[in-house]
PDB file of N, CA and C in Angstrom:
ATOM      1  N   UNK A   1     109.838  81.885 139.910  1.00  0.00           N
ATOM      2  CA  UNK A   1     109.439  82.226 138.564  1.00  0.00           C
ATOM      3  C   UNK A   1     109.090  83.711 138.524  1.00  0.00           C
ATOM      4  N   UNK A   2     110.011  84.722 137.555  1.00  0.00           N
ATOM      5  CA  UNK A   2     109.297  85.669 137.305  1.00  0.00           C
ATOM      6  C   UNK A   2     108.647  86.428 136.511  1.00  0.00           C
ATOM      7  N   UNK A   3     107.884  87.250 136.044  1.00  0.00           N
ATOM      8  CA  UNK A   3     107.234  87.742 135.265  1.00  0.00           C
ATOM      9  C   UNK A   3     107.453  86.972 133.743  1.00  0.00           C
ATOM     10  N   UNK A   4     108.581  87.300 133.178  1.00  0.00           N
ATOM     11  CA  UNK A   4     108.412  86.730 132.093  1.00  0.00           C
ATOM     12  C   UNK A   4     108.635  85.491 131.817  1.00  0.00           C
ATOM     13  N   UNK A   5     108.489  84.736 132.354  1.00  0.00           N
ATOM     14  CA  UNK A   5     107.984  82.803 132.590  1.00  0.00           C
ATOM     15  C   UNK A   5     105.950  83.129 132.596  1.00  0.00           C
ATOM     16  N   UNK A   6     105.424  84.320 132.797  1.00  0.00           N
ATOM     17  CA  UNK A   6     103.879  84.399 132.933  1.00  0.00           C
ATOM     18  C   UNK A   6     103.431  85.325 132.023  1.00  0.00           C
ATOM     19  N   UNK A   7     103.737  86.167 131.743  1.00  0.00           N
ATOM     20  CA  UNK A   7     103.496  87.399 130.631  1.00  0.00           C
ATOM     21  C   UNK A   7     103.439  86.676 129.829  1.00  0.00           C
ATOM     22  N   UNK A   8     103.165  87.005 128.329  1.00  0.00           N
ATOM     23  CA  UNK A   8     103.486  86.364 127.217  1.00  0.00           C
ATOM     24  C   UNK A   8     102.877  87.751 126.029  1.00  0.00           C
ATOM     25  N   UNK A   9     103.316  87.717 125.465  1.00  0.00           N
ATOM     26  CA  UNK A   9     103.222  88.733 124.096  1.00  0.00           C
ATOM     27  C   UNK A   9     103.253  87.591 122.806  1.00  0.00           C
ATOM     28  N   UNK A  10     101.948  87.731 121.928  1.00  0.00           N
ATOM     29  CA  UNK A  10     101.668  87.423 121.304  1.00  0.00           C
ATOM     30  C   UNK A  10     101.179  88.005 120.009  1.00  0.00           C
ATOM     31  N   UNK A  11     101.680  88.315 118.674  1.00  0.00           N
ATOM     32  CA  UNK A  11     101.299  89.251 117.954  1.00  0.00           C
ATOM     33  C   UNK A  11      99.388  89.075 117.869  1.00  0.00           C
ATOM     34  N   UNK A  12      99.023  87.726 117.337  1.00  0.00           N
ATOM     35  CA  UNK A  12      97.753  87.437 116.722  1.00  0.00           C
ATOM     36  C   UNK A  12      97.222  87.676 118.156  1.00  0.00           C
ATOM     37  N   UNK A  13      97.594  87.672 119.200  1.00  0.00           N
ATOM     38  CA  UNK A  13      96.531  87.366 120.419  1.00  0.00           C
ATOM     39  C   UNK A  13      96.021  88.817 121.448  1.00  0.00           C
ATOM     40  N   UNK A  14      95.115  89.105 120.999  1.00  0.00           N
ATOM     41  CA  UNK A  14      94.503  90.039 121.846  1.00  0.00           C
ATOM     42  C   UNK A  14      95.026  91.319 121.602  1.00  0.00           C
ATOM     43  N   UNK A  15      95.425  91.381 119.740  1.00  0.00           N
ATOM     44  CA  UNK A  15      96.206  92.492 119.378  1.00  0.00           C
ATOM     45  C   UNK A  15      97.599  92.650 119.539  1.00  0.00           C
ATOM     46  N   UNK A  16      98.265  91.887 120.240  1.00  0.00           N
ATOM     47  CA  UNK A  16      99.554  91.458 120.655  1.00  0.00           C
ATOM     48  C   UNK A  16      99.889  92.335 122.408  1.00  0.00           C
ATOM     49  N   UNK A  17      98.817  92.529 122.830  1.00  0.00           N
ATOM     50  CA  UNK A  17      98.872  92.871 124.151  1.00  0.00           C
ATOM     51  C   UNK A  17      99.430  91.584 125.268  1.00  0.00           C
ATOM     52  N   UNK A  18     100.016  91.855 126.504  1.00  0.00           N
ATOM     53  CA  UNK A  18     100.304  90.874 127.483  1.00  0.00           C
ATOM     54  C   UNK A  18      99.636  90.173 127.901  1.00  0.00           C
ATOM     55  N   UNK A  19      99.490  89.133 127.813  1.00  0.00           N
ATOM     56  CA  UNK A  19      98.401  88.287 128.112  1.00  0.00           C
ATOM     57  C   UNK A  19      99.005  87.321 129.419  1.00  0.00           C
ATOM     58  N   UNK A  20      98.263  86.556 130.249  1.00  0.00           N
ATOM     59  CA  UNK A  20      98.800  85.606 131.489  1.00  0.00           C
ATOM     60  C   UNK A  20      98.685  83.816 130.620  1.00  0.00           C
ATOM     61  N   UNK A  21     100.224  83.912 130.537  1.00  0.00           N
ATOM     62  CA  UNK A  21     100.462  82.038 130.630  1.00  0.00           C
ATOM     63  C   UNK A  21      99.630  81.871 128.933  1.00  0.00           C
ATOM     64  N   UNK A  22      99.843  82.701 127.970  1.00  0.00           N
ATOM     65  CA  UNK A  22      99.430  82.207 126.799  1.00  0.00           C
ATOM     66  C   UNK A  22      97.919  82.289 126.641  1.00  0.00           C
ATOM     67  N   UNK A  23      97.222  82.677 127.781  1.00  0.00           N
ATOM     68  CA  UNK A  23      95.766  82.683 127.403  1.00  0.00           C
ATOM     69  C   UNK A  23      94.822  83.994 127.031  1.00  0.00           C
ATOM     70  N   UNK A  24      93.642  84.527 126.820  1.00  0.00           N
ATOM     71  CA  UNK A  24      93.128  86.190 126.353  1.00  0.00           C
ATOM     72  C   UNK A  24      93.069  86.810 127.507  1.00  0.00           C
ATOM     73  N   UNK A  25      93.376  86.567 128.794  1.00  0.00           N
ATOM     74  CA  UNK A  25      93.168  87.441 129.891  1.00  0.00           C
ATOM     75  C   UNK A  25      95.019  88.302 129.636  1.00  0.00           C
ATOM     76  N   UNK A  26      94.425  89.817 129.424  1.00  0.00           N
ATOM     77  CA  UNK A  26      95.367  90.427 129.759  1.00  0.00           C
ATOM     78  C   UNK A  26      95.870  90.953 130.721  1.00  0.00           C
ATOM     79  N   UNK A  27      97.241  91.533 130.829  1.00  0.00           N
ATOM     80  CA  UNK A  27      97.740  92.315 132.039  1.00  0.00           C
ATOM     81  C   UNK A  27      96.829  93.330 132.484  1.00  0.00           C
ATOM     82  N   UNK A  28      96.573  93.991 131.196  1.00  0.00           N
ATOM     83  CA  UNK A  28      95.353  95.398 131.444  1.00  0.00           C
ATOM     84  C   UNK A  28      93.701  94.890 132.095  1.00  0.00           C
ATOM     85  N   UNK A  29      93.289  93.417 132.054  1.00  0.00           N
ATOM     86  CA  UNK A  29      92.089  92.913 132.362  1.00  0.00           C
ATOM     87  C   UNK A  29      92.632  93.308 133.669  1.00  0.00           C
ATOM     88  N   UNK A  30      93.441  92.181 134.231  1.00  0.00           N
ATOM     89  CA  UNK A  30      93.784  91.896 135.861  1.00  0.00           C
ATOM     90  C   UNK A  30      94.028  93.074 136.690  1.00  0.00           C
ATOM     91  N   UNK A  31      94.359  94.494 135.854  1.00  0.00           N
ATOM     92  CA  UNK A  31      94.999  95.349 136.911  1.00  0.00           C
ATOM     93  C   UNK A  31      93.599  96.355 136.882  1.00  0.00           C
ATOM     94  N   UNK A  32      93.080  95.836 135.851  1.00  0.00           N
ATOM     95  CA  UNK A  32      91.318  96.463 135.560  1.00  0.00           C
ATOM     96  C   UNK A  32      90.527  96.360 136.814  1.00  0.00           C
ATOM     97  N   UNK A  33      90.563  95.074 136.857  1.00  0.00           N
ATOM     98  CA  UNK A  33      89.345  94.503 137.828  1.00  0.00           C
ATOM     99  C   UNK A  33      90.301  94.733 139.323  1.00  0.00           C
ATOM    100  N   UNK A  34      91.250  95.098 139.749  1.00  0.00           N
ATOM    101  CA  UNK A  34      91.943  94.930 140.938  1.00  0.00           C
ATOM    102  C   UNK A  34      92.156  97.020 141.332  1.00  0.00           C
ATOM    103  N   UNK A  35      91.759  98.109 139.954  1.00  0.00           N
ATOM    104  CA  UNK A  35      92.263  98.982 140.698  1.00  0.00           C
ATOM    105  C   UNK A  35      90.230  99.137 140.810  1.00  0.00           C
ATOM    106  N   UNK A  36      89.282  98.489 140.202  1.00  0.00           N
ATOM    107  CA  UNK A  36      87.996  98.625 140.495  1.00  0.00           C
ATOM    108  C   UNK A  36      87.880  98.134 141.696  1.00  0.00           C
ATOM    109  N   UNK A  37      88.617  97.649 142.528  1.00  0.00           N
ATOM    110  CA  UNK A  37      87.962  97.712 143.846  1.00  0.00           C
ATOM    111  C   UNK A  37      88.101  95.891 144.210  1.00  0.00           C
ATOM    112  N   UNK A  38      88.305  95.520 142.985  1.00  0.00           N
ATOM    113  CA  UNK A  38      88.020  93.742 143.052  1.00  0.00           C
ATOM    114  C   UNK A  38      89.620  93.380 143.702  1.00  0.00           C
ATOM    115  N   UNK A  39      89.433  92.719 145.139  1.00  0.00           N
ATOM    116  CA  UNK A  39      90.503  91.989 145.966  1.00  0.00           C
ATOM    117  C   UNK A  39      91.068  90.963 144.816  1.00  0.00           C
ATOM    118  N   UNK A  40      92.389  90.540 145.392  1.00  0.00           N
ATOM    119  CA  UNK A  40      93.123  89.395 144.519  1.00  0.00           C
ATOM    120  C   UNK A  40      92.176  88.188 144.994  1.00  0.00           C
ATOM    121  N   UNK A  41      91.436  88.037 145.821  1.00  0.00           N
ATOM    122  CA  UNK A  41      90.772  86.675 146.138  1.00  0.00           C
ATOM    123  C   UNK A  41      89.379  86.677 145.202  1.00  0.00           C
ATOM    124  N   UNK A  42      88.604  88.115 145.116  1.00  0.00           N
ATOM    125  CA  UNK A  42      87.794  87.791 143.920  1.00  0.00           C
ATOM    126  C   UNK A  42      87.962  87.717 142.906  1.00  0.00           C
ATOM    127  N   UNK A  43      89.396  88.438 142.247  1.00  0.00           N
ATOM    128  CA  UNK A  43      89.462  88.311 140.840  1.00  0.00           C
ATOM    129  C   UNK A  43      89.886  86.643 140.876  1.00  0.00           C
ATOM    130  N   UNK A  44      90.561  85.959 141.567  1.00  0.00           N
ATOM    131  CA  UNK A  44      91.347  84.523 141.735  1.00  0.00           C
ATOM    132  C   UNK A  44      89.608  83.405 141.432  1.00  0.00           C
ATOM    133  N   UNK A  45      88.859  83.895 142.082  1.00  0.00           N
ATOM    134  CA  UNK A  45      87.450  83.341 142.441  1.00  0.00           C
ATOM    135  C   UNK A  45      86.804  83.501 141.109  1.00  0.00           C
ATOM    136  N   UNK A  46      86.515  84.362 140.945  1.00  0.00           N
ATOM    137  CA  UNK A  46      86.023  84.757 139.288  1.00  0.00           C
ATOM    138  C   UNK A  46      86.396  83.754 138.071  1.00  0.00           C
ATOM    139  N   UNK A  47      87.799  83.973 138.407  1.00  0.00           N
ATOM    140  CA  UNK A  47      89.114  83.371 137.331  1.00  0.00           C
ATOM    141  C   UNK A  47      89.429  82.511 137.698  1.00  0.00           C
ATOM    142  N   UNK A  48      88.865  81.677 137.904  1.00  0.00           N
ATOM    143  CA  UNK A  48      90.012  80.110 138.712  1.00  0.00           C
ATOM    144  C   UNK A  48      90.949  79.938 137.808  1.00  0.00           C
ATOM    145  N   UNK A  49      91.040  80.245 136.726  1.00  0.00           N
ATOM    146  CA  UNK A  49      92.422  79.439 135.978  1.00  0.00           C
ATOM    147  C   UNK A  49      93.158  80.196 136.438  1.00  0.00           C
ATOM    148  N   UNK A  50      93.341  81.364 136.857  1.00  0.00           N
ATOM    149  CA  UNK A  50      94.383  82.147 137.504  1.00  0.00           C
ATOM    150  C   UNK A  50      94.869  81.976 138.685  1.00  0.00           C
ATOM    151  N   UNK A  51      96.094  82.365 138.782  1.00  0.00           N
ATOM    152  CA  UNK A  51      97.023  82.052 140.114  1.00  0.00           C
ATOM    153  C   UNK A  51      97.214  83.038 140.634  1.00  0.00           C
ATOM    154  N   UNK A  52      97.680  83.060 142.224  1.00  0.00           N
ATOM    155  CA  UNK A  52      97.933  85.029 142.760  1.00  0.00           C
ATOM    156  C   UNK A  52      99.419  84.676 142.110  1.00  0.00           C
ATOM    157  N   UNK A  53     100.025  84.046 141.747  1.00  0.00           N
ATOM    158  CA  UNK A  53     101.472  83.792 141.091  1.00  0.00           C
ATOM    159  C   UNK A  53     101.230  85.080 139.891  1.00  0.00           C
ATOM    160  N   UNK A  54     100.388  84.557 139.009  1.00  0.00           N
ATOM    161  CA  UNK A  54      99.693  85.382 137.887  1.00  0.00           C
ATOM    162  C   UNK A  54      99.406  87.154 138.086  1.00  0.00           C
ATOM    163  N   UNK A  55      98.539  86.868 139.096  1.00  0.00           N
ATOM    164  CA  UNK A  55      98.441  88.354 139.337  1.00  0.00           C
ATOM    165  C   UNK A  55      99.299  89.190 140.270  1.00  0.00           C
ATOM    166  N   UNK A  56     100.577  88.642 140.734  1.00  0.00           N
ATOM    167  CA  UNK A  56     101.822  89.325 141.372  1.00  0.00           C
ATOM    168  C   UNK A  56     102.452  89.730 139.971  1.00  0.00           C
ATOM    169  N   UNK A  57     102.624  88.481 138.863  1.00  0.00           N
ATOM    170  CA  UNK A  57     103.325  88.960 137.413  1.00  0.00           C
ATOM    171  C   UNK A  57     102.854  89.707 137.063  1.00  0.00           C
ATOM    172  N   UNK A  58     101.446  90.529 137.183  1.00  0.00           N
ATOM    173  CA  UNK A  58     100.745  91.215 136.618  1.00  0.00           C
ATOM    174  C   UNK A  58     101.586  92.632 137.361  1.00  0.00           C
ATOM    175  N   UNK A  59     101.395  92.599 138.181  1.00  0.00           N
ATOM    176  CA  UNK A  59     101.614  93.578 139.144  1.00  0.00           C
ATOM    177  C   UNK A  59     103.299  94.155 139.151  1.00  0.00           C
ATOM    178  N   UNK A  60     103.786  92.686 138.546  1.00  0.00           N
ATOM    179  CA  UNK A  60     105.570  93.424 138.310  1.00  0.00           C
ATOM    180  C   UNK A  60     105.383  94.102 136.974  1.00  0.00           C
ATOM    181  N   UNK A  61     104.898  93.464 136.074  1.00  0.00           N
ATOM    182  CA  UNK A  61     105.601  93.851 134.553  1.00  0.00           C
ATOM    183  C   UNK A  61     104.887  95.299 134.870  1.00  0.00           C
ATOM    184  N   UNK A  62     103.653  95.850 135.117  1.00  0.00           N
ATOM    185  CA  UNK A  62     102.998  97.101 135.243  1.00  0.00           C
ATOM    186  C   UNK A  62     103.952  97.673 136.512  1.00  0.00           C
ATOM    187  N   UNK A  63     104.752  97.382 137.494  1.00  0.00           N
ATOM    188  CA  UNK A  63     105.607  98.316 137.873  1.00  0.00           C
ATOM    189  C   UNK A  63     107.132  98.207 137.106  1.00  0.00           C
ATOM    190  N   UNK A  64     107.713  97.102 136.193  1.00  0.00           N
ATOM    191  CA  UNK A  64     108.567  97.233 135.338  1.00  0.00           C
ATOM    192  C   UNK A  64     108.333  98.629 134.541  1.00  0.00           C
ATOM    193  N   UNK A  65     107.217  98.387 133.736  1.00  0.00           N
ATOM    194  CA  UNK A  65     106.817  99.177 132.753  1.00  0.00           C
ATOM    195  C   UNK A  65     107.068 100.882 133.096  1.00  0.00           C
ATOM    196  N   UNK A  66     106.404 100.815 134.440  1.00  0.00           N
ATOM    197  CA  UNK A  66     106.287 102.056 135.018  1.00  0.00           C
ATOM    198  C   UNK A  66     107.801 102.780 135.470  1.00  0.00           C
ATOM    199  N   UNK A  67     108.642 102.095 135.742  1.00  0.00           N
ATOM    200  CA  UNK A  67     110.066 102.090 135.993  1.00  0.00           C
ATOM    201  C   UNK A  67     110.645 102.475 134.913  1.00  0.00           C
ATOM    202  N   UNK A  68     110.559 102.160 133.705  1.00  0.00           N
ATOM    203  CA  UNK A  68     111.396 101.876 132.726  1.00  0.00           C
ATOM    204  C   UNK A  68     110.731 103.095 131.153  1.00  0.00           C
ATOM    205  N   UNK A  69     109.566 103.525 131.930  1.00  0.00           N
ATOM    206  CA  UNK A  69     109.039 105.126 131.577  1.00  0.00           C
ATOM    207  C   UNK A  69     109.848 106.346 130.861  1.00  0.00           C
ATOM    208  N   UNK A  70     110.319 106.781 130.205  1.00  0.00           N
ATOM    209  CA  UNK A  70     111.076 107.606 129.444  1.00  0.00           C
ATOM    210  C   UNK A  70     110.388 109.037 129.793  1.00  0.00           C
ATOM    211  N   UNK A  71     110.459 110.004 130.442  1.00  0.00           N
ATOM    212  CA  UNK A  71     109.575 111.168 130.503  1.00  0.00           C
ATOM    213  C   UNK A  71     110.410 112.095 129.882  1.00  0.00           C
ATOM    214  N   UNK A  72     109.986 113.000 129.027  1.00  0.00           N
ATOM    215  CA  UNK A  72     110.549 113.843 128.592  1.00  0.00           C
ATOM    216  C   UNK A  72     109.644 115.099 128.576  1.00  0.00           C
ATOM    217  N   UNK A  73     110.593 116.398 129.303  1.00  0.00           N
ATOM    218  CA  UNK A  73     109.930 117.911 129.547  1.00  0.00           C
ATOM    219  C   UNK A  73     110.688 118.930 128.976  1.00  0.00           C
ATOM    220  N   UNK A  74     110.136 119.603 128.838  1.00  0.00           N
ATOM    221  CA  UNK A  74     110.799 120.704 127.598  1.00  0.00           C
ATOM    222  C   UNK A  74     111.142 121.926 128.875  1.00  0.00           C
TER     223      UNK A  74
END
């Protein structure tokens, strides 16, 4: 399963930001608490409804995103 089987974009939900599996935890929460220092086993611990399945999807669509970057320099 990848990323987008777990992502989900939702207009009404959380502003229409990426959210995990339909629920208010966003992509931007998970990569929040993981570049603060928080291991995938505490954010998993914290979050039990979450899967490291979840927070690997997290971790693609934010290097998709980053890939797929348009930079433009004058």
């Amino acid at each position: 399963m990848g990323y987008p089987d777990i992502i989900t974009i939702e207009p009404g939900k959380r502003g229409g930001k990426p959210c995990i599996r339909g629920m208010r935890i966003t992509v931007y929460d998970v990569l929040e608490y993981l570049a603060s220092g928080m291991s995938q086993e505490e954010v998993l611990k914290e979050f039990p409804y979450l899967t490291e399945e979840d927070i690997l999807a997290c971790l693609a669509y934010a290097a998709d995103r980053e890939k797929n970057l348009l930079v433009i320099t004058e």
